[in-house]
N, C-alpha and C. Protein backbone atom coordinates (compact mmCIF):
# COMPACT_ATOMS: atom_id res chain seq x y z
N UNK A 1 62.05 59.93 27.57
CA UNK A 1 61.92 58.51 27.77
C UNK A 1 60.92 58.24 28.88
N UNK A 2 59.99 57.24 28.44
CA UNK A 2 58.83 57.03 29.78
C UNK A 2 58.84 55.77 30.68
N UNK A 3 58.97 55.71 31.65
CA UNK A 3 59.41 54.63 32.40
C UNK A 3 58.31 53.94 32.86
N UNK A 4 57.98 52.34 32.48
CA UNK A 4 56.79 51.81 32.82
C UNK A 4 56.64 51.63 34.60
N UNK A 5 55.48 51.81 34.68
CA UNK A 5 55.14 51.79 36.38
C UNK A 5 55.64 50.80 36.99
N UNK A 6 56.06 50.85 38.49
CA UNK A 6 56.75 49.76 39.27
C UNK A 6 55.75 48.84 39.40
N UNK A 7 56.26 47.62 38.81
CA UNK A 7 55.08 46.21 39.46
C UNK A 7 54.56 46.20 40.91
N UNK A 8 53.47 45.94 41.14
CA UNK A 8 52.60 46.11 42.58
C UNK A 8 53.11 44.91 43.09
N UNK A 9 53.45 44.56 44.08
CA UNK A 9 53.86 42.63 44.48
C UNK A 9 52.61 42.52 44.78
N UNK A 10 52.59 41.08 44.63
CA UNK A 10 51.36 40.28 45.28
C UNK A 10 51.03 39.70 46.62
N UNK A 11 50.18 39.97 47.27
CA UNK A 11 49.88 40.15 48.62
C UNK A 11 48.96 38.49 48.59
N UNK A 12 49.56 37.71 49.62
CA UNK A 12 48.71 36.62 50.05
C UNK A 12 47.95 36.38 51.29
N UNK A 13 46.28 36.08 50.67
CA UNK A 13 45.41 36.27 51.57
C UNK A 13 44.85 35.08 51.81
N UNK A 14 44.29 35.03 53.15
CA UNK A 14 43.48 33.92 53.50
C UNK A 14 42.48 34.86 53.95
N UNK A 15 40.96 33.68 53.41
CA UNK A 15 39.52 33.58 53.43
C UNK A 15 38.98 32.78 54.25
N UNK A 16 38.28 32.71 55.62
CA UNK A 16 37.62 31.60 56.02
C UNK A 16 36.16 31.84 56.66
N UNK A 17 35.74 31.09 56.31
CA UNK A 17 34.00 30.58 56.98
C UNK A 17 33.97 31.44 58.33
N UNK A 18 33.27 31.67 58.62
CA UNK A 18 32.69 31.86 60.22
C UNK A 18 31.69 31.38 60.56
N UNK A 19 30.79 31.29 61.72
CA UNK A 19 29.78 30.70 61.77
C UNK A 19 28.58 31.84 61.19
N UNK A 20 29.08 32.73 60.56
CA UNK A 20 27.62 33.67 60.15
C UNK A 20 27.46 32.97 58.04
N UNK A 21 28.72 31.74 58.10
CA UNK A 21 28.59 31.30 56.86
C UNK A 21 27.19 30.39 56.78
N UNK A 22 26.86 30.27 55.73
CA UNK A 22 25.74 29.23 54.92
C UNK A 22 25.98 27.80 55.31
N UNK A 23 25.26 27.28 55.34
CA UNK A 23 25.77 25.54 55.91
C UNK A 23 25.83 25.40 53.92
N UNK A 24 26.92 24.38 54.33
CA UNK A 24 27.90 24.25 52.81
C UNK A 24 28.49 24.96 52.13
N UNK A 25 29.11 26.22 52.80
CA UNK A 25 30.14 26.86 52.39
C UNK A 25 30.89 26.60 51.55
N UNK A 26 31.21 26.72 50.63
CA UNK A 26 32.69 26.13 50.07
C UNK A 26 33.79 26.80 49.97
N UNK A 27 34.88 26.84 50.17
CA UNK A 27 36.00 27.79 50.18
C UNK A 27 36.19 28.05 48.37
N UNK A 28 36.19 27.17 47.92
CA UNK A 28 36.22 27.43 46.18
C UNK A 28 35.15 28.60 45.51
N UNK A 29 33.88 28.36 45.94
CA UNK A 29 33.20 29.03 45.71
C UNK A 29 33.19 30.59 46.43
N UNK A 30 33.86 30.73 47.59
CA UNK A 30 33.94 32.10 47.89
C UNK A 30 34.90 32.85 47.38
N UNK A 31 35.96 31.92 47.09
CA UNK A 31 37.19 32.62 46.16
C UNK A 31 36.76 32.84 44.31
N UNK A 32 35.90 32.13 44.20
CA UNK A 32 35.62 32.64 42.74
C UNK A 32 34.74 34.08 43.29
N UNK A 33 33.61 33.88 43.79
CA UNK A 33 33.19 34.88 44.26
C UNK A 33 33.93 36.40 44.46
N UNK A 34 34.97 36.11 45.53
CA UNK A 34 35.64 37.05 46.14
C UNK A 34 36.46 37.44 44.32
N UNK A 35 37.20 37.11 43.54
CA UNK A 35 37.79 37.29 42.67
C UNK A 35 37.20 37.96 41.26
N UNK A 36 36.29 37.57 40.92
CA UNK A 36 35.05 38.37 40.10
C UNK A 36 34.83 39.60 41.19
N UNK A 37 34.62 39.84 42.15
CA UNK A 37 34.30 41.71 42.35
C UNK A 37 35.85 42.20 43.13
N UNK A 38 37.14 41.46 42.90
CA UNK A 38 38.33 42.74 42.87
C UNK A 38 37.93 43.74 41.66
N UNK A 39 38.71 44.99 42.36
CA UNK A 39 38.54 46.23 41.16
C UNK A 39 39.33 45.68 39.83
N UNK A 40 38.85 46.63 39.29
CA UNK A 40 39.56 46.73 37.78
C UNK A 40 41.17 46.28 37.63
N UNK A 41 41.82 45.60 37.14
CA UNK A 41 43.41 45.82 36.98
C UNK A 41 43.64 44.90 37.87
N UNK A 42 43.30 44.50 38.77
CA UNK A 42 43.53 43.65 40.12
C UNK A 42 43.30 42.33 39.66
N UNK A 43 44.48 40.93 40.35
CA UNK A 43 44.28 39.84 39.47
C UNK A 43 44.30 38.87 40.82
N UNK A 44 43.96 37.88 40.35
CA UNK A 44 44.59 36.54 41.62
C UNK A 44 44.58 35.21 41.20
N UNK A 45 45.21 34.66 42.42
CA UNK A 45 45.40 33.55 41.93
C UNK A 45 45.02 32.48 42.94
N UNK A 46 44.38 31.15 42.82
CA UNK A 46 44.02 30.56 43.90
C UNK A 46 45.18 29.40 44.26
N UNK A 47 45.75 29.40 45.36
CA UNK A 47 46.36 28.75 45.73
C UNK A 47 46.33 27.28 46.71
N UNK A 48 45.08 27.79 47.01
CA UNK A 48 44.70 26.22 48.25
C UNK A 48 43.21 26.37 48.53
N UNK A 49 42.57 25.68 48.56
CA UNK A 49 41.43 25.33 49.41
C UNK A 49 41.59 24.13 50.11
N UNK A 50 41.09 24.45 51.96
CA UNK A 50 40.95 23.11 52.51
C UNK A 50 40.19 23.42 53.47
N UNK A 51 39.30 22.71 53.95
CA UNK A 51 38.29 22.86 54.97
C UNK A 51 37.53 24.16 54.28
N UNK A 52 37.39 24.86 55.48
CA UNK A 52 36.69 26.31 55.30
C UNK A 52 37.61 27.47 55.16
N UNK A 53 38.77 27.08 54.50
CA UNK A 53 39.84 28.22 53.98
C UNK A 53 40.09 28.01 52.93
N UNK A 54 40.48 29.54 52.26
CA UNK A 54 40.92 29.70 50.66
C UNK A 54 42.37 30.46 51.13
N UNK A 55 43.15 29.89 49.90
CA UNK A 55 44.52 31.16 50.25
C UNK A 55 44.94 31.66 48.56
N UNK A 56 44.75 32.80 48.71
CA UNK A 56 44.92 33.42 47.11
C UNK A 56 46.47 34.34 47.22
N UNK A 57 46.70 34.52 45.61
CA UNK A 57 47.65 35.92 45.83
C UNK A 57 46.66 36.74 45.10
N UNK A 58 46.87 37.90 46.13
CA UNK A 58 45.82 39.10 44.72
C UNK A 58 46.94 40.11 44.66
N UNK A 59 46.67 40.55 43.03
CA UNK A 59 47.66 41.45 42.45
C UNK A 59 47.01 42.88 42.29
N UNK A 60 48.12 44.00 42.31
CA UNK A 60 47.09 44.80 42.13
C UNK A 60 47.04 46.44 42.61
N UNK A 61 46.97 45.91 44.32
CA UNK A 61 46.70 46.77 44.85
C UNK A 61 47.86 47.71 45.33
N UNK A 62 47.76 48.96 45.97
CA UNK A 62 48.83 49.60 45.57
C UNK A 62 49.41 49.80 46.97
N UNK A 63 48.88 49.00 48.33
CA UNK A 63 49.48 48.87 49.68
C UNK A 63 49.12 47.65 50.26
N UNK A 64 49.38 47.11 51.34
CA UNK A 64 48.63 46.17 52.09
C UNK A 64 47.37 46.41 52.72
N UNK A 65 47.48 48.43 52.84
CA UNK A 65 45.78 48.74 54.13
C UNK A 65 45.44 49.15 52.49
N UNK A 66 45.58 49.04 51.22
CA UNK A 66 44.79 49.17 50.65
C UNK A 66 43.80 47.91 49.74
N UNK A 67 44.69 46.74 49.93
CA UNK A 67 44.27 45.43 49.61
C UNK A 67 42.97 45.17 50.78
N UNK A 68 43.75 45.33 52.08
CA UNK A 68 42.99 45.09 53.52
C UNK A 68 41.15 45.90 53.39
N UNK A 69 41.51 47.45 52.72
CA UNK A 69 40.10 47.51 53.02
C UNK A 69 39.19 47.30 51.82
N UNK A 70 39.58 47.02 50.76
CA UNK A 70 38.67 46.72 49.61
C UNK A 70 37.78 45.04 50.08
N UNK A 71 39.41 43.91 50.62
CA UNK A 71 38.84 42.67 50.67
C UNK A 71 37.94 42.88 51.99
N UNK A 72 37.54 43.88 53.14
CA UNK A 72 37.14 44.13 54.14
C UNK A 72 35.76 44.42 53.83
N UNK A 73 35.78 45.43 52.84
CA UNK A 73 34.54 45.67 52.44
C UNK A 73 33.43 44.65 51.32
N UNK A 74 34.22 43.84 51.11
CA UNK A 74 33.69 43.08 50.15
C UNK A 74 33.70 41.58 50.85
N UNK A 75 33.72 41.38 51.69
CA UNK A 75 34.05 40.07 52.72
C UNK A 75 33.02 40.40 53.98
N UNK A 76 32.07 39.45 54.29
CA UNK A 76 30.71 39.53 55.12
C UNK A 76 29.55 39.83 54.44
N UNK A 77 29.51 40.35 53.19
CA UNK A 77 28.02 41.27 52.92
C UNK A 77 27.77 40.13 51.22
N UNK A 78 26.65 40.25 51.29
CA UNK A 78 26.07 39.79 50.00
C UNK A 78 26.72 38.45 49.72
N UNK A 79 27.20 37.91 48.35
CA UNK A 79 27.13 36.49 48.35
C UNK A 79 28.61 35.94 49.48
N UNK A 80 29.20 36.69 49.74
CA UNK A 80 30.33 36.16 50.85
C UNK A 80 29.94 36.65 52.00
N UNK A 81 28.77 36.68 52.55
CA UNK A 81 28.06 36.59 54.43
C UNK A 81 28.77 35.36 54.93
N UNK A 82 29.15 35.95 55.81
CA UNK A 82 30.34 34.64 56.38
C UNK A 82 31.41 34.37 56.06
N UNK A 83 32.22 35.27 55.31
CA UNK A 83 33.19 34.79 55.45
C UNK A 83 34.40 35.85 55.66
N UNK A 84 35.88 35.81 56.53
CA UNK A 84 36.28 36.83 56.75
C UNK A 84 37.69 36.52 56.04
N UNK A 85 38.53 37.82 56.00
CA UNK A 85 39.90 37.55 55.91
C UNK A 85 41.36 36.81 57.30
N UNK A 86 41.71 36.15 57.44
CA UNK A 86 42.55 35.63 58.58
C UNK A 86 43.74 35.70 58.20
């Protein structure tokens, strides 16, 4: 008998601007951003934008320091310059 894998919980993150952001930032637009390059299998969901913050759940990952360094590495560089996790 094969036992399907334990569900990953979903980890909720906040996204915000810094001043190394673009003048007109949008928090919507960094969360689509940020959500198109999670890995494979990995899902989310957007929960709020206001001001210069996004708050998502992303699904997926298989720890918190492993959510932490994917969104780490993918948060500051290329189309999300400016913006960090909080």
């Amino acid at each position: 008998m094969s036992t399907a894998p334990a569900a990953r919980p979903p980890y909720e993150v906040r996204i915000e601007a810094t001043d190394q952001a673009p003048a007109g930032a949008a928090p919507e637009t960094a969360a689509v951003r940020l959500i198109v390059q999670l890995p494979a299998g990995w899902t989310a969901d957007l929960l709020q934008c206001e001001n210069l913050r996004a708050t998502l759940t992303v699904t997926g990952a298989d720890s918190a320091q492993d959510l932490a360094e994917v969104l780490d590495g993918l948060l500051g560089a290329g189309a999300l310059r400016g913006w960090a996790r909080v």
